[in-house]
Protein backbone atom coordinates (compact mmCIF):
# COMPACT_ATOMS: atom_id res chain seq x y z
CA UNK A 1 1.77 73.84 -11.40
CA UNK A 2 -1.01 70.82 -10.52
CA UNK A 3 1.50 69.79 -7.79
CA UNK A 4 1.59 73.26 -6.31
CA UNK A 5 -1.93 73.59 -6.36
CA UNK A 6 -2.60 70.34 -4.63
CA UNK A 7 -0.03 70.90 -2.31
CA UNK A 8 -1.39 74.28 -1.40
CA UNK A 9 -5.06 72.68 -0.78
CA UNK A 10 -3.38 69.98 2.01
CA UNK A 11 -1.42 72.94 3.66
CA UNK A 12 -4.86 75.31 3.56
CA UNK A 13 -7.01 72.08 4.63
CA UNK A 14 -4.66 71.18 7.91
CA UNK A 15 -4.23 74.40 8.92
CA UNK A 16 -8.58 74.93 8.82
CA UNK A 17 -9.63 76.73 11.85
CA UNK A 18 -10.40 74.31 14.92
CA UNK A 19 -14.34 74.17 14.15
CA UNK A 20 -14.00 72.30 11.09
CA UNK A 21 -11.03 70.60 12.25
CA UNK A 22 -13.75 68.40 13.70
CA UNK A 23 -15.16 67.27 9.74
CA UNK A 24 -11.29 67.30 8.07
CA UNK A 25 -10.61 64.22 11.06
CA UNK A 26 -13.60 62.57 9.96
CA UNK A 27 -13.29 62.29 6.24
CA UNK A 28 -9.80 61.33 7.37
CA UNK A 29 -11.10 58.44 9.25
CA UNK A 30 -14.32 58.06 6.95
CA UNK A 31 -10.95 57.48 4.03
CA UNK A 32 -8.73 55.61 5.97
CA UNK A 33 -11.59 52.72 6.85
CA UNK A 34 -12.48 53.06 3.28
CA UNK A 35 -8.95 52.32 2.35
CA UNK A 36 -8.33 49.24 5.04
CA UNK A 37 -11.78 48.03 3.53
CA UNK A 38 -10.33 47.88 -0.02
CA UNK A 39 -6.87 46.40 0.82
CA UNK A 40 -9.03 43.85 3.11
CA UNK A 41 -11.41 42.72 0.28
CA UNK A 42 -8.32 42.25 -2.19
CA UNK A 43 -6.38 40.54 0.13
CA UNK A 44 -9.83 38.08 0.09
CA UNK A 45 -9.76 38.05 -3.37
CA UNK A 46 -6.77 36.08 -3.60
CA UNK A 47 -6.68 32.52 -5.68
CA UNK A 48 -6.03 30.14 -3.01
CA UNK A 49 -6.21 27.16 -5.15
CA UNK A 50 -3.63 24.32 -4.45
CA UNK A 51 -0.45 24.40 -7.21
CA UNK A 52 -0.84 21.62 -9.85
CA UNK A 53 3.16 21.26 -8.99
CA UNK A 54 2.10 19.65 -5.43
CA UNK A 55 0.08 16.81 -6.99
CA UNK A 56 2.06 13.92 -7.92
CA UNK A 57 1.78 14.33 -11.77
CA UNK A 58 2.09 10.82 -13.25
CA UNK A 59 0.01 9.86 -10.72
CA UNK A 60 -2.71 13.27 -11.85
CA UNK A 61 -1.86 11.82 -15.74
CA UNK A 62 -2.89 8.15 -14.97
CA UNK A 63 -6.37 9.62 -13.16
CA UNK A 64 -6.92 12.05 -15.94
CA UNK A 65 -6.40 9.22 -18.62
CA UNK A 66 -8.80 6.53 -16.90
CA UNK A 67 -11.31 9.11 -15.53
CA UNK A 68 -13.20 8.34 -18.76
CA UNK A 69 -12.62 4.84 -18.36
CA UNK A 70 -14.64 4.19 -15.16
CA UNK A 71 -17.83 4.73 -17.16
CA UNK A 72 -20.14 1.44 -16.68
CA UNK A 73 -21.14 -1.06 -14.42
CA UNK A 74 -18.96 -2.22 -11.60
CA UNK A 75 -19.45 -4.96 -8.82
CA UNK A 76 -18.52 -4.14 -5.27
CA UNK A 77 -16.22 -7.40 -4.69
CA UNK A 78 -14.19 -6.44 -1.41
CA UNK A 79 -13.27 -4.10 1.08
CA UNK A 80 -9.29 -4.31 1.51
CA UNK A 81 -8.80 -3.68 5.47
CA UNK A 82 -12.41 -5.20 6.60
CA UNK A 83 -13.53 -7.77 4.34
CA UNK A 84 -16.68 -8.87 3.32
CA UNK A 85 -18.40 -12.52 4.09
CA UNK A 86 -18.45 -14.20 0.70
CA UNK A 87 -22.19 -14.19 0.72
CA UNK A 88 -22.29 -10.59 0.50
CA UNK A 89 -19.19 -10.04 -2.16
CA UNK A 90 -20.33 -9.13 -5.56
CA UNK A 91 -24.08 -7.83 -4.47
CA UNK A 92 -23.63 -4.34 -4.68
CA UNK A 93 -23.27 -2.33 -8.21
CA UNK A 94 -21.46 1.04 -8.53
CA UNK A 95 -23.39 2.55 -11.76
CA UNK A 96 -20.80 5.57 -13.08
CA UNK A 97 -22.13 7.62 -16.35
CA UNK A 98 -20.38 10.67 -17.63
CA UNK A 99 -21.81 13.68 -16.62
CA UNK A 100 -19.31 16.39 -17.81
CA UNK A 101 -15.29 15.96 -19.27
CA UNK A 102 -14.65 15.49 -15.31
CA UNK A 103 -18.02 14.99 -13.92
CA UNK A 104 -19.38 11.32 -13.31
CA UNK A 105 -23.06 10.57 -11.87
CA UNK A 106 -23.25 7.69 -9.80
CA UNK A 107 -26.13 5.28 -8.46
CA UNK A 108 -26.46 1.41 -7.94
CA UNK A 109 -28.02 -0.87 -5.85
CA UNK A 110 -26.08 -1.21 -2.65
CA UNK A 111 -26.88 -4.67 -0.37
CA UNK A 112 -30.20 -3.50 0.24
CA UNK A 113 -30.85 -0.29 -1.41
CA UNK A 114 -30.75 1.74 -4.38
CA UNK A 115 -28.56 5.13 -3.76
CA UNK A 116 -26.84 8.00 -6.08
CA UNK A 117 -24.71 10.94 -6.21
CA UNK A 118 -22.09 12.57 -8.46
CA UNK A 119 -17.97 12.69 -8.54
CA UNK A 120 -15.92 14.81 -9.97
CA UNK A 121 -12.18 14.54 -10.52
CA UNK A 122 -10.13 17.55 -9.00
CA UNK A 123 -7.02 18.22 -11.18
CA UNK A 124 -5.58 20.92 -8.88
CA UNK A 125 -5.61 18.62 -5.87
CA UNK A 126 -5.23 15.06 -7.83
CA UNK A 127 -8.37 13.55 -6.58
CA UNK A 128 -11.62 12.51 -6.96
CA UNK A 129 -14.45 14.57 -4.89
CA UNK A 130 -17.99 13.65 -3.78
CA UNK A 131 -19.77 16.70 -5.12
CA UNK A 132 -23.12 16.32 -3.16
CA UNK A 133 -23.96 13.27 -0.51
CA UNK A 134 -25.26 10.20 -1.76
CA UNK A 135 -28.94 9.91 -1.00
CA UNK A 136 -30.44 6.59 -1.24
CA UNK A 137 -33.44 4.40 -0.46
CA UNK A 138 -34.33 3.55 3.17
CA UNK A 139 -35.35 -0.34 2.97
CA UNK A 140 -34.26 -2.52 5.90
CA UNK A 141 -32.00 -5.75 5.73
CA UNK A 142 -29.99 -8.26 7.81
CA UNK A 143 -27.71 -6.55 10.29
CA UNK A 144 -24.95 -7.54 8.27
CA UNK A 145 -26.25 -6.68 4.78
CA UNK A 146 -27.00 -2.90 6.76
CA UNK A 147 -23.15 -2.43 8.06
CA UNK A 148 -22.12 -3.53 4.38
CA UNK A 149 -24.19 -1.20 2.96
CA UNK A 150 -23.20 2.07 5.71
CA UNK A 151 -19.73 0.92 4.95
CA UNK A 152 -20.08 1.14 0.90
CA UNK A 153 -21.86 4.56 0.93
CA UNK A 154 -20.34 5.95 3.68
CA UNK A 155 -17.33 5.16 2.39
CA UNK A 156 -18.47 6.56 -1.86
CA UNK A 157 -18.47 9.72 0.09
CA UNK A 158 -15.19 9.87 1.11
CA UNK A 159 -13.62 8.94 -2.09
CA UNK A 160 -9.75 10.96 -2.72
CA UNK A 161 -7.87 8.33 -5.19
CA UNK A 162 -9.35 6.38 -7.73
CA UNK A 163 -7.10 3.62 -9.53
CA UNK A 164 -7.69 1.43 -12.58
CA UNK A 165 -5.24 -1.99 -12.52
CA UNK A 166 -4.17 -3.99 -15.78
CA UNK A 167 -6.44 -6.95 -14.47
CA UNK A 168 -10.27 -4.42 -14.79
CA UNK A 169 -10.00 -3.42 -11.28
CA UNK A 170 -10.81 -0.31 -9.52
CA UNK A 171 -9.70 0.79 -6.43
CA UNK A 172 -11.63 3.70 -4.75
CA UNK A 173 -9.14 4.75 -1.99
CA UNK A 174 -10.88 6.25 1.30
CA UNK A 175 -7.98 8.60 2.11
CA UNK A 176 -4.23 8.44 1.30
CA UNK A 177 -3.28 6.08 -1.04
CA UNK A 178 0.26 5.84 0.33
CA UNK A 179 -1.21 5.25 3.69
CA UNK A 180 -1.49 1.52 4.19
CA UNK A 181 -4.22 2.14 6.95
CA UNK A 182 -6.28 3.25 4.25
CA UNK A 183 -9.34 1.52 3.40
CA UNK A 184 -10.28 0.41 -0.36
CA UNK A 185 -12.77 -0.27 -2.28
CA UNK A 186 -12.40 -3.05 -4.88
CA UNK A 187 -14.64 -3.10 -7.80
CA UNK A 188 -14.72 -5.10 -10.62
CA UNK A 189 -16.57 -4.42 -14.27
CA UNK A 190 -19.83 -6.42 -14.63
């Protein structure tokens, strides 16, 4: 009987006389654009988020286990594709303290200045993520102490792949870790 009923109220509203035609094509289009708006905010809504299947999981495991690790003092020794003068190797400090389960703050004292920030590990992507720039002090030092020091924070901010080696070494990889054009970080613990 309901079906009847509504089907008899579509027949009787299409066949309105021609002057109010005019309205029943509006709230047609007025329902329509409401119903494109709907299906166009869901399809927004969607969880984009990178599978945990397309990280490398023994690779995700070994970060997860040493995040907690990194905690403490470190000494910038080298940089693995442009290396440092021996004069300036082992000047710089990387301070990590745990902020959160997978939230680190960090600060130091780079070759001239003091500087800071925050990391945080990213389990759906396996990597490690600056998450806000480093700010630091603005004292003024030899030209090569200066390009050091752009090179060191520059380079905290572009952080993906962190690795701890049996010998107390971290490596803070500045892109792919596979790639062998990849700049490096080398760090010792203090």
């Amino acid at each position: 009987m309901a079906m009847k009923l509504n089907l008899y109220i579509v027949m009787k509203t299409l066949f309105v006389p021609v002057r109010s035609r005019s309205r029943l094509i509006n709230r047609l289009a007025y329902s329509l654009t409401a119903l494109l708006v709907a299906g166009m905010l869901w399809a927004c809504n969607k969880n984009d988020t990178v599978a945990p299947s397309s990280v490398d999981t023994v690779a995700l495991k070994n970060m997860r286990a040493s995040f907690n690790a990194l905690e403490g003092e470190w000494l910038l020794t080298n940089f693995r594709r442009t290396p440092l003068t021996p004069d300036l190797q082992n000047k710089a400090t990387l301070i990590l303290t745990k902020k959160a389960e997978d939230a680190l703050q960090i600060g130091g004292r780079s070759f001239v200045n003091w500087y800071g920030g925050s990391f945080r590990l990213d389990e759906t992507k396996g990597l490690v993520v600056s998450t806000e720039p480093i700010i630091s002090t603005l004292m003024a030092g030899t030209p090569e102490q200066m390009d050091a020091e752009s090179r060191h924070v520059n380079g905290l901010e572009q952080i993906t792949y962190f690795e701890l080696t049996a010998d107390n070494q971290l490596n803070l990889y500045l892109g792919d870790r596979n790639d062998p054009a990849t700049e490096v970080i080398i760090c010792t613990k203090k």
